[in-house]
PDB file of N, CA and C in Angstrom:
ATOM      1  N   UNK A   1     -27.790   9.620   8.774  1.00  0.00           N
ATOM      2  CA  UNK A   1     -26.738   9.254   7.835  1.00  0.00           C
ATOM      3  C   UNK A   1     -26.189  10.517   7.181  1.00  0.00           C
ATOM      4  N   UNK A   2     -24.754  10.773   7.055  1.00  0.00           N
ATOM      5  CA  UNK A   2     -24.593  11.714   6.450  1.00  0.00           C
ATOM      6  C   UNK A   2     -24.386  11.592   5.346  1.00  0.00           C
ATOM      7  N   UNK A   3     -24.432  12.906   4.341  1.00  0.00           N
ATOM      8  CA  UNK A   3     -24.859  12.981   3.073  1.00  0.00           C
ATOM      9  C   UNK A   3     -23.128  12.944   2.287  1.00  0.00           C
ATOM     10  N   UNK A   4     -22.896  12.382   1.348  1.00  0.00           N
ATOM     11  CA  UNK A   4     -21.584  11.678   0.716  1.00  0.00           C
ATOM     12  C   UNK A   4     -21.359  13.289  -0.152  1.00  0.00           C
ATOM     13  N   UNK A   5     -20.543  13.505   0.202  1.00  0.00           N
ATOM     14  CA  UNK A   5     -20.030  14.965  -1.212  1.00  0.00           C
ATOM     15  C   UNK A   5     -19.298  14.309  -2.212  1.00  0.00           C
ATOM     16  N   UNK A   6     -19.674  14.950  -3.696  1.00  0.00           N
ATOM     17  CA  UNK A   6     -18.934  14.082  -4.675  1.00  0.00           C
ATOM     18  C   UNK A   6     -18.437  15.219  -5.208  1.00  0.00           C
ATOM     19  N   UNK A   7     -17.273  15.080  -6.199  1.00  0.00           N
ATOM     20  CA  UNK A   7     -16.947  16.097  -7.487  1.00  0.00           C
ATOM     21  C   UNK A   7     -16.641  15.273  -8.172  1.00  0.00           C
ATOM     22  N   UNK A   8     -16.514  15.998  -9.679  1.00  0.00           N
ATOM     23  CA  UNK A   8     -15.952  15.522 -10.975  1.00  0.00           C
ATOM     24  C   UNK A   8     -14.787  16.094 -11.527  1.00  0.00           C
ATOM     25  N   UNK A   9     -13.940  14.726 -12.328  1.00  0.00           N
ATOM     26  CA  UNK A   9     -12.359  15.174 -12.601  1.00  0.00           C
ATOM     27  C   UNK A   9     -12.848  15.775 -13.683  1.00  0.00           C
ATOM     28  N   UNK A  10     -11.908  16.378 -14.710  1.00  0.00           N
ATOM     29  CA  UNK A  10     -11.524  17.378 -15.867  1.00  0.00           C
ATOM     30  C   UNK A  10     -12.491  16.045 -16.927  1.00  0.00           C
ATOM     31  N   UNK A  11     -12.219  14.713 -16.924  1.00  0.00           N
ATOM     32  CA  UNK A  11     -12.658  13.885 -17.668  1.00  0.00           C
ATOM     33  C   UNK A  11     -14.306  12.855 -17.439  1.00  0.00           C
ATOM     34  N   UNK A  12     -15.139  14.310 -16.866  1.00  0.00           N
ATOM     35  CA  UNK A  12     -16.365  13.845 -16.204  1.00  0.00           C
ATOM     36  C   UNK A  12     -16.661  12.336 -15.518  1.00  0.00           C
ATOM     37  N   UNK A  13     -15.377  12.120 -15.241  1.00  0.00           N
ATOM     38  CA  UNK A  13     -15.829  10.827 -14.002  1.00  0.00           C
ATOM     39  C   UNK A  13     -15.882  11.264 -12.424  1.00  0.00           C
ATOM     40  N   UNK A  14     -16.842  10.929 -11.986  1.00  0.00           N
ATOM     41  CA  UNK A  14     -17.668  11.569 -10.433  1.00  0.00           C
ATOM     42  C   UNK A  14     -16.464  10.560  -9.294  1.00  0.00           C
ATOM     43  N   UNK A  15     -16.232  11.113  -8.542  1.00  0.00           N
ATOM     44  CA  UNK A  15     -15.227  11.199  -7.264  1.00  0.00           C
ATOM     45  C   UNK A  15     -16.251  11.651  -6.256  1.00  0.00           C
ATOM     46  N   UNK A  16     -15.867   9.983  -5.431  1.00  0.00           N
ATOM     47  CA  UNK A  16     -16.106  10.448  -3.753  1.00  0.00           C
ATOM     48  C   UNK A  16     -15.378  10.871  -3.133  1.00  0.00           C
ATOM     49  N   UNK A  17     -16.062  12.511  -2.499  1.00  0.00           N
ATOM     50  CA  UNK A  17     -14.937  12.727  -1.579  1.00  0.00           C
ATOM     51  C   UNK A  17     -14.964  12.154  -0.370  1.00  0.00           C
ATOM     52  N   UNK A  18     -13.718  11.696  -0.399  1.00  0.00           N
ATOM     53  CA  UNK A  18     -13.256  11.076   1.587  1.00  0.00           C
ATOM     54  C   UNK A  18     -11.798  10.252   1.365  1.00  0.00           C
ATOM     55  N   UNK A  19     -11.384   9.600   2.234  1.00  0.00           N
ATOM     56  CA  UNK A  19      -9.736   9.248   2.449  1.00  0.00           C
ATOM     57  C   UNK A  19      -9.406   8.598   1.724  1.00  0.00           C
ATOM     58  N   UNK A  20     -10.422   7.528   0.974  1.00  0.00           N
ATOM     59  CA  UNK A  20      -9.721   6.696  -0.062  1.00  0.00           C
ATOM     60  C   UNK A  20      -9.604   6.933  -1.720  1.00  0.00           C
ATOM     61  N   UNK A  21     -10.366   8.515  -1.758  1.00  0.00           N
ATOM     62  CA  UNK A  21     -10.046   9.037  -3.065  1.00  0.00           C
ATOM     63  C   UNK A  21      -8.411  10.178  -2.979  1.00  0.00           C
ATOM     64  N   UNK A  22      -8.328  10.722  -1.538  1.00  0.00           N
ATOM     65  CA  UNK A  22      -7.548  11.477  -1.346  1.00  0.00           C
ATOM     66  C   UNK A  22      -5.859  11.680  -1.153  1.00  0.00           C
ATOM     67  N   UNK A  23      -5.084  12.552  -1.820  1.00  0.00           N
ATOM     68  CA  UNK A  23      -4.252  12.091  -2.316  1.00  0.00           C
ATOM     69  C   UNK A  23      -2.941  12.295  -1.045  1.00  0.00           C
ATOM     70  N   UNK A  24      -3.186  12.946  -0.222  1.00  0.00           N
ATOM     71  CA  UNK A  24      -3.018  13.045   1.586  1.00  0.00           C
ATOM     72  C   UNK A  24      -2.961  11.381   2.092  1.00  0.00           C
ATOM     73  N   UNK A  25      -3.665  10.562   1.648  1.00  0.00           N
ATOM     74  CA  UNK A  25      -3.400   9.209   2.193  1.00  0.00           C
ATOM     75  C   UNK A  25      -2.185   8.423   2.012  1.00  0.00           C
ATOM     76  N   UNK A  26      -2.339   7.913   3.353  1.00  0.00           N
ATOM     77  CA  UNK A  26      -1.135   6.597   3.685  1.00  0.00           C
ATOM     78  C   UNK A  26      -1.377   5.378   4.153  1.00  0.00           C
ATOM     79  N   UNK A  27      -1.531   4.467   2.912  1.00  0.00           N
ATOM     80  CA  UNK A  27      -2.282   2.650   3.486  1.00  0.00           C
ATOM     81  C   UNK A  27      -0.912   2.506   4.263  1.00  0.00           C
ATOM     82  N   UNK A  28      -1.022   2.216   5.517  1.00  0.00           N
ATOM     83  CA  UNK A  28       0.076   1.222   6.172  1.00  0.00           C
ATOM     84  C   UNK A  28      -0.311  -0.354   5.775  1.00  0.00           C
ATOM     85  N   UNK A  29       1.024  -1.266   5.809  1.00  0.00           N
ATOM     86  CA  UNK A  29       1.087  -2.650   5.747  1.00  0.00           C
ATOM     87  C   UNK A  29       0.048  -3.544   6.324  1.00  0.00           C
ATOM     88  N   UNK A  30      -0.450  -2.919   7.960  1.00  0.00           N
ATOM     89  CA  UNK A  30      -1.684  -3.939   7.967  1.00  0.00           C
ATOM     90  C   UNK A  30      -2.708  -3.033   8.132  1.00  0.00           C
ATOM     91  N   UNK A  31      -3.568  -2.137   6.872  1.00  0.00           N
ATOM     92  CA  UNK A  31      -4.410  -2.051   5.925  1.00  0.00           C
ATOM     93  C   UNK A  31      -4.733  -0.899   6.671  1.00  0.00           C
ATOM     94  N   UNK A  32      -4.082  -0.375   7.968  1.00  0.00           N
ATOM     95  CA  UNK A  32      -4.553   0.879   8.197  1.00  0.00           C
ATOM     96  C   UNK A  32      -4.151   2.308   7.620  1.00  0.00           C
ATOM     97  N   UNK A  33      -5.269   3.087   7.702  1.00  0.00           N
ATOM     98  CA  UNK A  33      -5.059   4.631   6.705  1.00  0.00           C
ATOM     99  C   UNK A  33      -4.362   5.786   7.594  1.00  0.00           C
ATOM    100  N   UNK A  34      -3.355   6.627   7.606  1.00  0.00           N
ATOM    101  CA  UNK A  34      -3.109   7.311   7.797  1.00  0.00           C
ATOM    102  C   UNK A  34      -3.148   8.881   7.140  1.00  0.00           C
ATOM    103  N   UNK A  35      -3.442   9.888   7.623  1.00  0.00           N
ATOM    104  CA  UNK A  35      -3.677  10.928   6.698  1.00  0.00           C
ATOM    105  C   UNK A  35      -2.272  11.555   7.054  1.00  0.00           C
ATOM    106  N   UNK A  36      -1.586  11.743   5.931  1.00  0.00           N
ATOM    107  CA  UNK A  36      -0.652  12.622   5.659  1.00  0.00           C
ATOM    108  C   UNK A  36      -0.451  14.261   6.590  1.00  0.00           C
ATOM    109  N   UNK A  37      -1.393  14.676   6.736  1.00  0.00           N
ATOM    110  CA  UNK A  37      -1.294  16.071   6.643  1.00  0.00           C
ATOM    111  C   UNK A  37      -1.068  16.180   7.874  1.00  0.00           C
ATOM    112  N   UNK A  38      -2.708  15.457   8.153  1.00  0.00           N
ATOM    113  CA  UNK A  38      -2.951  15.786   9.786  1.00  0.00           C
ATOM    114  C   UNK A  38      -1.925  14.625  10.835  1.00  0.00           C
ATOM    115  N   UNK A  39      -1.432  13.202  10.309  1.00  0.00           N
ATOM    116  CA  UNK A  39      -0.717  12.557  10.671  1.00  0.00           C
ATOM    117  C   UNK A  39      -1.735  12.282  11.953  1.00  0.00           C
ATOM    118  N   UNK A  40      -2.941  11.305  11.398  1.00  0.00           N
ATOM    119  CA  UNK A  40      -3.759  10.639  12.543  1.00  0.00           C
ATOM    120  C   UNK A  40      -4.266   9.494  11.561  1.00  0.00           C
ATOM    121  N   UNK A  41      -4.546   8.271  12.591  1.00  0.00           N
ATOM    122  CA  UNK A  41      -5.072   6.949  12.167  1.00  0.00           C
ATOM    123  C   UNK A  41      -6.557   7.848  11.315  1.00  0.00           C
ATOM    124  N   UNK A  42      -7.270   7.190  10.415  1.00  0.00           N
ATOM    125  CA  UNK A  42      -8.589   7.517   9.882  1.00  0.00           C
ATOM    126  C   UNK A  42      -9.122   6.438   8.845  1.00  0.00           C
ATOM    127  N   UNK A  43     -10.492   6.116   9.180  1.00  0.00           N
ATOM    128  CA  UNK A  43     -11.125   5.089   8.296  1.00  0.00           C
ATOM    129  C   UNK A  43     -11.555   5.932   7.169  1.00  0.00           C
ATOM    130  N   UNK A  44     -11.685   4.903   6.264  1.00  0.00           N
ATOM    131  CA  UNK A  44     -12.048   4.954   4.371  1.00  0.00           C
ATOM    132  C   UNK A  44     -12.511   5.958   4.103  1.00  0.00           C
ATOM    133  N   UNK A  45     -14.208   6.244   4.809  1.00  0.00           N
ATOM    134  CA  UNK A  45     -14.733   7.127   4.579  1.00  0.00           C
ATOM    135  C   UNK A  45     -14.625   8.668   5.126  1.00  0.00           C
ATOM    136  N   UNK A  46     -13.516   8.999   6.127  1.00  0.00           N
ATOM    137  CA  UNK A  46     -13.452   9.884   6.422  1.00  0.00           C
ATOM    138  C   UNK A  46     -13.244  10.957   5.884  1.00  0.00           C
ATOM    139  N   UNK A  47     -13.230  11.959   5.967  1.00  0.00           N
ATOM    140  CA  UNK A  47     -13.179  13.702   4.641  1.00  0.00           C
ATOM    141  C   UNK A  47     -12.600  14.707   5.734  1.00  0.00           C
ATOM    142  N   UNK A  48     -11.817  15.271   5.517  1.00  0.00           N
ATOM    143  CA  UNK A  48     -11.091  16.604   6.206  1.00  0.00           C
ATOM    144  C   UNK A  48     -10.976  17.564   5.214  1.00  0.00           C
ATOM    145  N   UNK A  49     -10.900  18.780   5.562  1.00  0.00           N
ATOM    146  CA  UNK A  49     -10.807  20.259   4.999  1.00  0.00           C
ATOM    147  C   UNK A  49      -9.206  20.122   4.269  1.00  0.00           C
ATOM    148  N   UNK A  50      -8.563  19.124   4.188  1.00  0.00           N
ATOM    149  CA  UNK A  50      -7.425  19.343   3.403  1.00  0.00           C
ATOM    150  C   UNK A  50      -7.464  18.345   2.132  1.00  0.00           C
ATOM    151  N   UNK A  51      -8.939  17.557   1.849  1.00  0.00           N
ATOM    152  CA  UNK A  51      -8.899  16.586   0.629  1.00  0.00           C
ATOM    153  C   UNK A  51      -8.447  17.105  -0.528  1.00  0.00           C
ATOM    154  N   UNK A  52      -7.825  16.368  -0.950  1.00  0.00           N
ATOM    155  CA  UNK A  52      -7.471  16.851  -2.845  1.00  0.00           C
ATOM    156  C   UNK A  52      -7.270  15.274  -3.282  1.00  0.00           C
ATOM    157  N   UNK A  53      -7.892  15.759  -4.169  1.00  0.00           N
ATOM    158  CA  UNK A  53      -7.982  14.228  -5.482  1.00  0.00           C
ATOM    159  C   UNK A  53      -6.462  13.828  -6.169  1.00  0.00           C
ATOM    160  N   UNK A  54      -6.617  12.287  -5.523  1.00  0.00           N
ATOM    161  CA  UNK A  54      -5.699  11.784  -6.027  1.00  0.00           C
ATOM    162  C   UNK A  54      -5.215  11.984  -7.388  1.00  0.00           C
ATOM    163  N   UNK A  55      -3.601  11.577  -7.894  1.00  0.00           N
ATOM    164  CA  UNK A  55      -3.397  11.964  -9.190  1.00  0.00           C
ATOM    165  C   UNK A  55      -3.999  10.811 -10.159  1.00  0.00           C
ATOM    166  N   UNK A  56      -4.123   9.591  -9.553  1.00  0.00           N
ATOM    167  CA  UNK A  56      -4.690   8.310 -10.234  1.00  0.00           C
ATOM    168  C   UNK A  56      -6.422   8.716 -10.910  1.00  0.00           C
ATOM    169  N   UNK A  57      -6.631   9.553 -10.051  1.00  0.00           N
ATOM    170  CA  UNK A  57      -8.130   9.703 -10.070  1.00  0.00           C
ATOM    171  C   UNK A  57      -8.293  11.361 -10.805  1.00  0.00           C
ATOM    172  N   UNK A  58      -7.582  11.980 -10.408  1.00  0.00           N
ATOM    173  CA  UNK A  58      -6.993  13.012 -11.906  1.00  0.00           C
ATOM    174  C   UNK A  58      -7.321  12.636 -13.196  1.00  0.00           C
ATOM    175  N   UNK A  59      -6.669  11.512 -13.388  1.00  0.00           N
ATOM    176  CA  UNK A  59      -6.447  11.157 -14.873  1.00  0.00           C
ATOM    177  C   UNK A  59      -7.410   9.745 -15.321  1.00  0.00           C
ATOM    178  N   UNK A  60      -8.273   9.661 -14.230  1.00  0.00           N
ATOM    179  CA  UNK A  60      -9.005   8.549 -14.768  1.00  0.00           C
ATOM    180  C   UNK A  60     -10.472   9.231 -15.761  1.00  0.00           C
ATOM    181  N   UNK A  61     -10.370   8.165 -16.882  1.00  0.00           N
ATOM    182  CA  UNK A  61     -11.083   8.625 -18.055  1.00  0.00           C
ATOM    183  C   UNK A  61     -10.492   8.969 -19.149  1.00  0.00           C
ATOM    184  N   UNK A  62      -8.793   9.294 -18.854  1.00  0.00           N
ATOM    185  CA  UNK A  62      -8.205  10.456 -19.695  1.00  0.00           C
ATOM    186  C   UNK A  62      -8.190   9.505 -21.279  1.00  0.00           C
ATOM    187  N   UNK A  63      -7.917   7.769 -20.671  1.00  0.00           N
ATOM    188  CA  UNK A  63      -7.766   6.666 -21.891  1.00  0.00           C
ATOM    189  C   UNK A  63      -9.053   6.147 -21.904  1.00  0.00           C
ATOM    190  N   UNK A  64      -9.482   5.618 -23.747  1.00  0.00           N
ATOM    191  CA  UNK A  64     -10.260   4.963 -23.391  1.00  0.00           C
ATOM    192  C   UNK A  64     -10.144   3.532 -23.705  1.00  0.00           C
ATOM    193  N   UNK A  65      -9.148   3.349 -23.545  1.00  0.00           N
ATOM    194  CA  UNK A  65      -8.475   1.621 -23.291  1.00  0.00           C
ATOM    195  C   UNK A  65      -7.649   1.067 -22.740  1.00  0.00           C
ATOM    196  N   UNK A  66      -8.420   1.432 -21.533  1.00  0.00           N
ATOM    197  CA  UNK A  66      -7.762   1.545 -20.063  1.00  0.00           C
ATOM    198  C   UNK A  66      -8.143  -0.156 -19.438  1.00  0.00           C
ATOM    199  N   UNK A  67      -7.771  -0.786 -18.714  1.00  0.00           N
ATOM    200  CA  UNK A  67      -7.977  -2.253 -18.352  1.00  0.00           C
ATOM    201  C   UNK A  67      -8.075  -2.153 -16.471  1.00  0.00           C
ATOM    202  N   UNK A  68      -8.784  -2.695 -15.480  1.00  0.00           N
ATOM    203  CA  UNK A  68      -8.536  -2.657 -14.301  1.00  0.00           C
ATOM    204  C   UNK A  68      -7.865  -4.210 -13.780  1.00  0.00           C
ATOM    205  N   UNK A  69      -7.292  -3.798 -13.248  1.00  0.00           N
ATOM    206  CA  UNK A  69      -6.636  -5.309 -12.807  1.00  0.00           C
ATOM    207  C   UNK A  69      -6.564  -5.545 -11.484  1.00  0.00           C
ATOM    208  N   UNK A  70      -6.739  -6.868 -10.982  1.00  0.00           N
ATOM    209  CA  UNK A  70      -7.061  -7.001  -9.718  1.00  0.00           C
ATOM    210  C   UNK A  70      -5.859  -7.102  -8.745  1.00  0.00           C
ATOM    211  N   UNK A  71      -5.983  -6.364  -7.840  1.00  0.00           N
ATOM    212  CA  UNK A  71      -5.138  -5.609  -7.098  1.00  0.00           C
ATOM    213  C   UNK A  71      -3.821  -7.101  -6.652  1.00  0.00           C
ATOM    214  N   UNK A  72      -2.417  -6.557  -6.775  1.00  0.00           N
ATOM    215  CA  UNK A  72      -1.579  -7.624  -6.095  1.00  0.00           C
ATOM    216  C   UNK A  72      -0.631  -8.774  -6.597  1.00  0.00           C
ATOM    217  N   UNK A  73      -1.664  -8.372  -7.979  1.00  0.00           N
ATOM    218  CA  UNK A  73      -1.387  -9.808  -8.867  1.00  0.00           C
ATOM    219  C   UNK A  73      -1.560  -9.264 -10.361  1.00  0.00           C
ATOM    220  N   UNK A  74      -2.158  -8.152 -10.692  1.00  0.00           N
ATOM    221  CA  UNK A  74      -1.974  -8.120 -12.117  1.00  0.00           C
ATOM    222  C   UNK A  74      -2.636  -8.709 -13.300  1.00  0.00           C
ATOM    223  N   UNK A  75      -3.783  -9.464 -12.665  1.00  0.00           N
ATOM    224  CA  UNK A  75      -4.466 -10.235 -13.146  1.00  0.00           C
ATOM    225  C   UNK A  75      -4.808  -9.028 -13.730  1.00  0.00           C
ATOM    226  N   UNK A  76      -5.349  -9.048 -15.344  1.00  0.00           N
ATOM    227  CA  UNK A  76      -6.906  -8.025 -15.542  1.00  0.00           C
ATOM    228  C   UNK A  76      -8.228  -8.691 -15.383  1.00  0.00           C
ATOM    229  N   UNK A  77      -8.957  -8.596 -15.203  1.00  0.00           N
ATOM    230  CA  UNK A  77      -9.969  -8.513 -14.457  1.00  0.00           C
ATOM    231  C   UNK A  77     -11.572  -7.963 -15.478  1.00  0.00           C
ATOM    232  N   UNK A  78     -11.356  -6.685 -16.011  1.00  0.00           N
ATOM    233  CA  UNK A  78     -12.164  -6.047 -17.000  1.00  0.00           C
ATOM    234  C   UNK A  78     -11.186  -5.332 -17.950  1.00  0.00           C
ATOM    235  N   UNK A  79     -11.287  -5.582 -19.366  1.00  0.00           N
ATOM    236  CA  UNK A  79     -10.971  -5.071 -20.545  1.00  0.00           C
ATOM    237  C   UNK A  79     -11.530  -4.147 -21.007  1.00  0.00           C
TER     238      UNK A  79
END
């Protein structure tokens, strides 16, 4: 099994690195990932030498009354 690399944003919340933290990604319509850079199909967990942290994930922590809402619909979910 390989071993997961993590870092931390400016606002000590821990980030996995791989495609679905990375800001190089492209969800297509039916749910497949494309990487920007390299412009090849790639699953969730994949990691390339060009990752950089999303801007969503930049700034997560920055509030601390922040709400998550469930994806699509807007529902919140956790307060």
């Amino acid at each position: 099994m390989k071993h997961q690399e993590v870092c931390v944003n400016a606002y000590g919340i821990t980030v996995k690195k791989m495609c679905a933290s990375c800001a190089m990604k492209e969800v297509l319509n039916d749910g497949n990932r494309v990487c920007k850079k390299m412009g090849l199909k790639v699953k969730q967990q994949f990691v390339c030498c060009h990752w950089q942290m999303s801007d969503g994930l930049k700034n997560a922590g920055l509030q601390s009354h922040g709400v998550v809402r469930l994806r699509g619909t807007q529902k919140i979910m956790i307060q």
